[in-house]
N, C-alpha and C. Protein backbone atom coordinates (compact mmCIF):
# COMPACT_ATOMS: atom_id res chain seq x y z
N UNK A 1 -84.38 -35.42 122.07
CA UNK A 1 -83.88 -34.33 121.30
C UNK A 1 -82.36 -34.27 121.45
N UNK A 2 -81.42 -33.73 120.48
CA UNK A 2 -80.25 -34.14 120.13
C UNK A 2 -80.08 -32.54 120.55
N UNK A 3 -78.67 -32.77 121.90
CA UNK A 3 -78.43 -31.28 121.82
C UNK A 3 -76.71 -31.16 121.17
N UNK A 4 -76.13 -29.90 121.07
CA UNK A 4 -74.86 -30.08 120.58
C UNK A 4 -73.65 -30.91 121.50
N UNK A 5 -74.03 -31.28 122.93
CA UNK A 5 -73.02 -31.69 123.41
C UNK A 5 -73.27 -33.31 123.01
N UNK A 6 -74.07 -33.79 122.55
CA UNK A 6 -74.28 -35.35 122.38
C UNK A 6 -73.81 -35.82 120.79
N UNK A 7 -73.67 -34.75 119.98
CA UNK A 7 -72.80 -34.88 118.86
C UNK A 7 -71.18 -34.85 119.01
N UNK A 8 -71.28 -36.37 118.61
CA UNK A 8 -69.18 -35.97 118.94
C UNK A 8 -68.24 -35.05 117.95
N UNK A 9 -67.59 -34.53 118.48
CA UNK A 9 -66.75 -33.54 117.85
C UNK A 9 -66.23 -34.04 116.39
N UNK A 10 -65.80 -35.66 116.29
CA UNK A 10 -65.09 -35.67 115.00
C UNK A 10 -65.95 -35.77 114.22
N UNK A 11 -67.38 -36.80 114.36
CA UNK A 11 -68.47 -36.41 113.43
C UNK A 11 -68.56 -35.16 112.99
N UNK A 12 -68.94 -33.75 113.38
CA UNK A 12 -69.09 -32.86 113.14
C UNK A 12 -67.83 -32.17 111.77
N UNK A 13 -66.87 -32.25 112.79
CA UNK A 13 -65.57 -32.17 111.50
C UNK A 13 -65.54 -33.06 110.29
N UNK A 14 -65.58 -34.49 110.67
CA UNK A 14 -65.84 -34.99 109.63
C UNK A 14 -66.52 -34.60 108.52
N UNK A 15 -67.68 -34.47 108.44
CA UNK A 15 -68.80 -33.61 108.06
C UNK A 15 -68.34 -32.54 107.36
N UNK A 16 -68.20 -31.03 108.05
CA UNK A 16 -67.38 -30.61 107.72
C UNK A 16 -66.03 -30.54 106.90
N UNK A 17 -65.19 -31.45 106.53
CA UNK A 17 -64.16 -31.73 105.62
C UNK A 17 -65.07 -32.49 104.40
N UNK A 18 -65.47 -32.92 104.60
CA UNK A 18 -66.65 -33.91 103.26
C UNK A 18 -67.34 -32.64 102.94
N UNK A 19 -68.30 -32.07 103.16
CA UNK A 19 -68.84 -30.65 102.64
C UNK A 19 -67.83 -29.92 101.62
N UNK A 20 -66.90 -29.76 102.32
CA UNK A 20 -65.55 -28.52 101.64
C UNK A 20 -65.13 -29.28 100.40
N UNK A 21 -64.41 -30.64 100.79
CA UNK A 21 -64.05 -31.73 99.63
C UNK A 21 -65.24 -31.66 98.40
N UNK A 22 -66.51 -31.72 99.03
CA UNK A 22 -67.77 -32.02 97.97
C UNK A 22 -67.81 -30.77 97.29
N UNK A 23 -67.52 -29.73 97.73
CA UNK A 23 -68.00 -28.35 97.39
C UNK A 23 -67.09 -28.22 96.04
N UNK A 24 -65.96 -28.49 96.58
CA UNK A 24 -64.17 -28.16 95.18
C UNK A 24 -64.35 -29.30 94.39
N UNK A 25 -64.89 -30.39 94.68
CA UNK A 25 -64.95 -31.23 93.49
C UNK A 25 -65.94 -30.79 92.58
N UNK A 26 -66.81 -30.32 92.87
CA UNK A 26 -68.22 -29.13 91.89
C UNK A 26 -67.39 -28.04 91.29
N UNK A 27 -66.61 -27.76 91.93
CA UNK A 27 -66.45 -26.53 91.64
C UNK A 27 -64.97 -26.57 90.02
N UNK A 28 -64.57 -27.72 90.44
CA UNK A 28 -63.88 -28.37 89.20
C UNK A 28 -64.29 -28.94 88.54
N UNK A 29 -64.94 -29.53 88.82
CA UNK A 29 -66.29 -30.64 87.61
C UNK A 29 -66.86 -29.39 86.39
N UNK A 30 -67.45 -28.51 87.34
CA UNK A 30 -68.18 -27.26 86.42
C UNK A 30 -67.19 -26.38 85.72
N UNK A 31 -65.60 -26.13 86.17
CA UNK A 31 -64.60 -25.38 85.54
C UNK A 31 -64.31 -26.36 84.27
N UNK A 32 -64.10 -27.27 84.91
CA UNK A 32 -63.43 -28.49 83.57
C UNK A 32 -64.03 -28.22 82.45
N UNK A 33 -65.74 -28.63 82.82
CA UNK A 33 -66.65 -28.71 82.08
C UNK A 33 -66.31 -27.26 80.72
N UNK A 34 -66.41 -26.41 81.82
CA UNK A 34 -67.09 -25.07 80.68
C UNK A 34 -65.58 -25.29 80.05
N UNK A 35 -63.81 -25.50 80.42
CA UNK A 35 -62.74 -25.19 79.88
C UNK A 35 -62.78 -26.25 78.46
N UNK A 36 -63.18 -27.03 78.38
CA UNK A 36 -63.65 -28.40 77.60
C UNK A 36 -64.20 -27.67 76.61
N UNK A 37 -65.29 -27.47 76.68
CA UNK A 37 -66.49 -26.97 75.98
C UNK A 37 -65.83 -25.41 74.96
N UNK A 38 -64.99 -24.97 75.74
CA UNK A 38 -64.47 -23.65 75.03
C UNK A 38 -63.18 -23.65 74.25
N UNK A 39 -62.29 -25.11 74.64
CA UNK A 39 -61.69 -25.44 73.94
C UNK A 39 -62.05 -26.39 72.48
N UNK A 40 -63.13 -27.45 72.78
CA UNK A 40 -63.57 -27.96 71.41
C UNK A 40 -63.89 -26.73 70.71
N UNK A 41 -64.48 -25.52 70.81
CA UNK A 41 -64.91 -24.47 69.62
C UNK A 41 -64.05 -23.74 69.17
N UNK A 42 -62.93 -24.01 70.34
CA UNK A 42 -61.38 -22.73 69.53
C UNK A 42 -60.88 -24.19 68.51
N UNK A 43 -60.75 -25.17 69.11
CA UNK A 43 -60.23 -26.06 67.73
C UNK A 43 -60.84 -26.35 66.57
N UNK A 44 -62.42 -26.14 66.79
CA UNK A 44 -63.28 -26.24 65.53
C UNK A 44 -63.16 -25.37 64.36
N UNK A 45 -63.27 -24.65 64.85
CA UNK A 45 -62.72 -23.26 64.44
C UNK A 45 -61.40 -23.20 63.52
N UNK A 46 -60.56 -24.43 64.00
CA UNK A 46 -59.04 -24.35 63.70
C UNK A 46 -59.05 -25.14 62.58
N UNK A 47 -59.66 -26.12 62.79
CA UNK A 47 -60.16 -27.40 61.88
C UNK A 47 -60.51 -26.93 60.66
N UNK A 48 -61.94 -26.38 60.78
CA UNK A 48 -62.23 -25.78 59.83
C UNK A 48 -61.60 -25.17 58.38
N UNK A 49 -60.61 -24.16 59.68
CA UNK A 49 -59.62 -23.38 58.42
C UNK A 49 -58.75 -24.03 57.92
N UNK A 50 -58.45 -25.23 58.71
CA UNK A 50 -57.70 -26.20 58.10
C UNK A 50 -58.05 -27.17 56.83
N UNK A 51 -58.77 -27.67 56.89
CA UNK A 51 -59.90 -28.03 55.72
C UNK A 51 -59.67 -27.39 54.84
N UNK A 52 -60.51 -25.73 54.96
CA UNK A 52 -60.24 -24.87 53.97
C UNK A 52 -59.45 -24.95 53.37
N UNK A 53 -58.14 -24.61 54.18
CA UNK A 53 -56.55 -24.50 53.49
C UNK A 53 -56.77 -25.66 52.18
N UNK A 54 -56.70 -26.77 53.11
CA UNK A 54 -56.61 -27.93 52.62
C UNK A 54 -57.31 -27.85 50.77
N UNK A 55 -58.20 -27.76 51.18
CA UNK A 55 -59.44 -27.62 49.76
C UNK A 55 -58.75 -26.67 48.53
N UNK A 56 -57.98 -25.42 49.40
CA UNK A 56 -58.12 -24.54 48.01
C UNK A 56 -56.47 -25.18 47.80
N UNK A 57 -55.30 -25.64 48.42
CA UNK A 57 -54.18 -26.30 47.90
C UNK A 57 -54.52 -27.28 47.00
N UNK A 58 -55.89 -28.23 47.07
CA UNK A 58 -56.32 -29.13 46.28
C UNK A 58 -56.37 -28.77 44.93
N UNK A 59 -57.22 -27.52 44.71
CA UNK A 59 -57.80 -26.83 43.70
C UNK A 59 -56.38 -25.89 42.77
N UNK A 60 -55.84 -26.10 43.65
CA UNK A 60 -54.23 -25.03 42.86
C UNK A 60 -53.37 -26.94 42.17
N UNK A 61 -53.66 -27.62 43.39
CA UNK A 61 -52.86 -29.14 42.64
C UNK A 61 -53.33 -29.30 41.44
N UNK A 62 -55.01 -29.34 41.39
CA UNK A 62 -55.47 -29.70 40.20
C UNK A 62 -55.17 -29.17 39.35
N UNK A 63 -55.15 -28.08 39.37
CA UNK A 63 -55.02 -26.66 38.22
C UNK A 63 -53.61 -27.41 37.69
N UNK A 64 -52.87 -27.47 37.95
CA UNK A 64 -51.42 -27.90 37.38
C UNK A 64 -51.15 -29.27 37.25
N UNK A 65 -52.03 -30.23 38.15
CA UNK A 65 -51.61 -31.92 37.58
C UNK A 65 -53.20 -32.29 37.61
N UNK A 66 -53.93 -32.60 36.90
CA UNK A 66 -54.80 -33.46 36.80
C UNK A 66 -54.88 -35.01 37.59
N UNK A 67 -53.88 -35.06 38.03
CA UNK A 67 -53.39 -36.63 39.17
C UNK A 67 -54.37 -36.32 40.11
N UNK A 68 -54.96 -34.93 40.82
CA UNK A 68 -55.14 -34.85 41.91
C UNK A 68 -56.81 -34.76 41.77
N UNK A 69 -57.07 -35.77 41.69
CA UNK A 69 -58.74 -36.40 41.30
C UNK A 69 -59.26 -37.12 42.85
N UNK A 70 -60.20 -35.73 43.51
CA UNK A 70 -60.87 -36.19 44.89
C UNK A 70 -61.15 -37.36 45.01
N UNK A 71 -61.95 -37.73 43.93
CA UNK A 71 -62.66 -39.15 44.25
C UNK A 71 -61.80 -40.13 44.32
N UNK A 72 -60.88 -40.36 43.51
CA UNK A 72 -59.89 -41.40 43.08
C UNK A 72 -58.92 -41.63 44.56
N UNK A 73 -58.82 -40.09 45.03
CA UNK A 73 -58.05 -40.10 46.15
C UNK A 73 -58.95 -40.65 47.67
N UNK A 74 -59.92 -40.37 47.76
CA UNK A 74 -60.66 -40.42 48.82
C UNK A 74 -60.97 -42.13 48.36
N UNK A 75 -61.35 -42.97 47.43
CA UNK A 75 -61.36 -44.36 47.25
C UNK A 75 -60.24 -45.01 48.12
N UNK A 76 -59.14 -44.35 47.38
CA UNK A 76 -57.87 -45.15 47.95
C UNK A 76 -57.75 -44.87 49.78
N UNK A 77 -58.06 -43.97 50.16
CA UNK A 77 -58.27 -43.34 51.57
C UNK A 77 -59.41 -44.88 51.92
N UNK A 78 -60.63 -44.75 51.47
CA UNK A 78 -61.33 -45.73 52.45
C UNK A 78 -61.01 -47.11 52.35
N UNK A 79 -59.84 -47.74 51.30
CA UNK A 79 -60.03 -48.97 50.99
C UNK A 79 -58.85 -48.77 52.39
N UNK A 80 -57.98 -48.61 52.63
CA UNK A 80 -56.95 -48.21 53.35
C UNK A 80 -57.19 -48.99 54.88
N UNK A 81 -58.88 -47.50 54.90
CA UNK A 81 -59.27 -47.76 56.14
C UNK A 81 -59.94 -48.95 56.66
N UNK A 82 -60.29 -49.50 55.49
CA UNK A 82 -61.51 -51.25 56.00
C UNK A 82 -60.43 -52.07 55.22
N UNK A 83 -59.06 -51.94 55.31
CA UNK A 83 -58.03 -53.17 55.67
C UNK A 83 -57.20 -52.52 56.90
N UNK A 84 -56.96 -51.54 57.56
CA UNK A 84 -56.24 -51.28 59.01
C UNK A 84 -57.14 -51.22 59.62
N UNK A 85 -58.13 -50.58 59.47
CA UNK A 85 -59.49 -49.93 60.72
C UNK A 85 -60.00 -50.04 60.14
N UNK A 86 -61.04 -51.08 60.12
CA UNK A 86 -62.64 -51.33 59.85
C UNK A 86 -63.61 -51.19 60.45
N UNK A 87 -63.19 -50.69 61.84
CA UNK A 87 -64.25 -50.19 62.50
C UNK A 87 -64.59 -48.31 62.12
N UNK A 88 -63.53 -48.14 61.41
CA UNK A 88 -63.47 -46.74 60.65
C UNK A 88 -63.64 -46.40 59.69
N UNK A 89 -64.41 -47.82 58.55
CA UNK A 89 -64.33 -48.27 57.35
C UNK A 89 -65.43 -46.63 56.71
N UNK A 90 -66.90 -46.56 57.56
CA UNK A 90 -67.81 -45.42 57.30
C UNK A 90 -66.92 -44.28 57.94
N UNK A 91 -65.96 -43.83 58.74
CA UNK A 91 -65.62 -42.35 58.70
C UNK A 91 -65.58 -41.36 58.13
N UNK A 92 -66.34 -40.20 58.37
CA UNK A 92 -66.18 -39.51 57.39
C UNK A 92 -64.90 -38.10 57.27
N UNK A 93 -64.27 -38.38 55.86
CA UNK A 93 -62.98 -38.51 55.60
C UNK A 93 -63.19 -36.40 55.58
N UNK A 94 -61.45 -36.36 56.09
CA UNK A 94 -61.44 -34.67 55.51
C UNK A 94 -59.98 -34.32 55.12
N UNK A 95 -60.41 -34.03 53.94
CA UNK A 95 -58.57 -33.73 53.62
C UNK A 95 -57.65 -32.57 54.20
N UNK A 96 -56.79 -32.73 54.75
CA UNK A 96 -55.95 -31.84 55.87
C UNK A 96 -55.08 -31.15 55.18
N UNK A 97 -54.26 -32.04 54.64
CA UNK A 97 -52.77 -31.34 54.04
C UNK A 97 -52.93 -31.80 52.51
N UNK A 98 -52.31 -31.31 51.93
CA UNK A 98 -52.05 -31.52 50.38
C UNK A 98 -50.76 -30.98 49.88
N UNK A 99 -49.57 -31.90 49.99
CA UNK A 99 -48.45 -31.72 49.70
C UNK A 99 -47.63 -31.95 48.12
N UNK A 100 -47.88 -30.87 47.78
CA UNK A 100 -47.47 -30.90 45.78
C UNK A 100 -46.00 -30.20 45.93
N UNK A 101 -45.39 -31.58 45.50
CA UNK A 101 -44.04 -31.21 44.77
C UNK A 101 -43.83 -31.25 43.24
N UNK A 102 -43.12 -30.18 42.73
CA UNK A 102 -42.76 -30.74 41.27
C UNK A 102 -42.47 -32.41 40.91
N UNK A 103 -43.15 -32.12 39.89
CA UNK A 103 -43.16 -34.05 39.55
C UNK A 103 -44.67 -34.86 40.21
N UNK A 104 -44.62 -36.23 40.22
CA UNK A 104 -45.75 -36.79 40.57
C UNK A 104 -44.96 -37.55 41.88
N UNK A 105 -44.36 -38.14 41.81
CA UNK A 105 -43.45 -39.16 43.32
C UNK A 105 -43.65 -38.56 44.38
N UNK A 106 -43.46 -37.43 44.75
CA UNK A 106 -43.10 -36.97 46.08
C UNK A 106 -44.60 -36.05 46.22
N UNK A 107 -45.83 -36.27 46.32
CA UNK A 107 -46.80 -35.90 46.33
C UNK A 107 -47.55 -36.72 47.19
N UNK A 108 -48.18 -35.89 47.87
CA UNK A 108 -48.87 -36.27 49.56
C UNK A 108 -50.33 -35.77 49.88
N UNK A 109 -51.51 -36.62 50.77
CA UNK A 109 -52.05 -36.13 50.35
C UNK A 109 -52.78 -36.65 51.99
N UNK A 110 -52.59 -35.86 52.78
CA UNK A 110 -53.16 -36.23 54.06
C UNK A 110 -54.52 -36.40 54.44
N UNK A 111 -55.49 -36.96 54.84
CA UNK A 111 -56.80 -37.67 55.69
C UNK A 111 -56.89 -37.56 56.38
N UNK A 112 -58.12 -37.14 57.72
CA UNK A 112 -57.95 -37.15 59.11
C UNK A 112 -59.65 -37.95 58.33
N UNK A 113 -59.71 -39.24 59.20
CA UNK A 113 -60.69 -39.87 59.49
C UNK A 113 -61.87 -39.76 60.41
N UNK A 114 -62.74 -39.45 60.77
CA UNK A 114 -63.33 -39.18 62.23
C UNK A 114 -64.57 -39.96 62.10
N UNK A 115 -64.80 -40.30 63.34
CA UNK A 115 -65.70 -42.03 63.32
C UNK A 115 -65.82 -41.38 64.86
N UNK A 116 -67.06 -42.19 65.56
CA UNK A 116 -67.58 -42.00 66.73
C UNK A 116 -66.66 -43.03 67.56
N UNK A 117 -66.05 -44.21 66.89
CA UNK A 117 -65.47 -45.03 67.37
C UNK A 117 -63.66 -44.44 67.20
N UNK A 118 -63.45 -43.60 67.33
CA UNK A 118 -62.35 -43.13 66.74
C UNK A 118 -61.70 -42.55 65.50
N UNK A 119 -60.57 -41.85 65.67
CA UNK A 119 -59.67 -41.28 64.11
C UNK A 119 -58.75 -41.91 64.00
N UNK A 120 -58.47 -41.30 62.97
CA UNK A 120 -57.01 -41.85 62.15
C UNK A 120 -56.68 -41.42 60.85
N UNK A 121 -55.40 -41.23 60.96
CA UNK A 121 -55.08 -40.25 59.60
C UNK A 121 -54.31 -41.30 58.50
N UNK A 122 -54.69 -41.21 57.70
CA UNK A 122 -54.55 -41.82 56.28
C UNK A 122 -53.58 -40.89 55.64
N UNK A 123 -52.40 -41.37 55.18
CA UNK A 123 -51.72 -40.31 54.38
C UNK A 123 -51.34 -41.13 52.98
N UNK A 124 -51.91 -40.38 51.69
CA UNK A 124 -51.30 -41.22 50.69
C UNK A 124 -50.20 -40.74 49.68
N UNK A 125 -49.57 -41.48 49.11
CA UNK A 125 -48.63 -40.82 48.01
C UNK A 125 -49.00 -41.05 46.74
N UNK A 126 -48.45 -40.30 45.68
CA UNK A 126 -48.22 -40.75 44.36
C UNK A 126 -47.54 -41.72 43.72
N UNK A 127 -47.90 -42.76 43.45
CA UNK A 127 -46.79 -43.47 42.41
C UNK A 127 -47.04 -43.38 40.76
N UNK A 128 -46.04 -42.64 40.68
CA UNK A 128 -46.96 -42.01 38.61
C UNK A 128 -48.22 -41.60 38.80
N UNK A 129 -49.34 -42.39 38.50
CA UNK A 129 -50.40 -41.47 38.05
C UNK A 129 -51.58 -41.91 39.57
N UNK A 130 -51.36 -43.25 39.96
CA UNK A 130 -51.83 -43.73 41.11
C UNK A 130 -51.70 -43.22 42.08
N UNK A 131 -52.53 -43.21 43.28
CA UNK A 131 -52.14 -43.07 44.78
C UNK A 131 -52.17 -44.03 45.47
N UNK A 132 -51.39 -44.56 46.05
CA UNK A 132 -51.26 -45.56 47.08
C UNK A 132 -51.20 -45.05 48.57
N UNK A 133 -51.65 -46.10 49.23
CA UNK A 133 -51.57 -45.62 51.03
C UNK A 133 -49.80 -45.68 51.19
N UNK A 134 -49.73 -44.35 52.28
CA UNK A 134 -48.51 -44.77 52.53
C UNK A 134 -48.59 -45.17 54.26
N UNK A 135 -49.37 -44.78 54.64
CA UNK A 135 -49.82 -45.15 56.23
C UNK A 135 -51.20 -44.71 57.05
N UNK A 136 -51.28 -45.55 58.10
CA UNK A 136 -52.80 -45.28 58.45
C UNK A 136 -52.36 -45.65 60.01
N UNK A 137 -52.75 -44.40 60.61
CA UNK A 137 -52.43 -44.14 62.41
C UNK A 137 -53.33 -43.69 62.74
């Protein structure tokens, strides 16, 4: 039978400091966790309205230039993506920003990509009646 004087002292401490260490690494693992978890839903949230935005600036572009044709735009968005990122080629696409200046040239029309394998934002411009990529990050 093991009494306390046959346990050596630093074992015991040892022990002791590993317990405490084990205890705060739980105790951050589970903070992280829940701070994680409560931050993806405040940004979802953010996203969302962002989208939104996004959608009804679409719907005011159209109203005044007919250039601003979803489909036509979202084509040029995926061909974009399966010549830079083809592993992003299926992402499914969400329009962010929609930047209408008087005229057709200076007209923008931002992408956020999202793929399990990663994002990337697609931004395209106007040239006359076309949209061309102007970059893909």
């Amino acid at each position: 039978m093991l009494s306390l004087d046959t346990i050596p002292l630093a074992a015991s401490t040892l022990g002791i400091v590993l317990g405490v260490v084990g205890v705060v690494f739980v105790v951050f693992l589970v903070g992280g966790i829940l701070g994680a978890r409560a931050r993806a839903a405040q940004e979802a949230k953010t996203f969302a309205a962002h989208v939104a935005a996004a959608d009804v600036a679409l719907e005011q572009a159209r109203a005044g230039d007919r250039g601003w044709d979803r489909e036509a735009m979202l084509g040029v968005a995926r061909q974009a993506l399966g010549e830079s990122r083809p592993e992003l080629n299926d992402a499914e696409l969400h329009l962010v920003l929609v930047d209408d200046h008087p005229g057709v040239d200076e007209d923008r029309a931002h992408f956020l990509a999202s793929h399990p394998d990663g994002k990337a934002k697609v931004v395209l411009g106007r040239r006359g009646e076309n949209w061309v990529t102007e970059s893909v990050t």
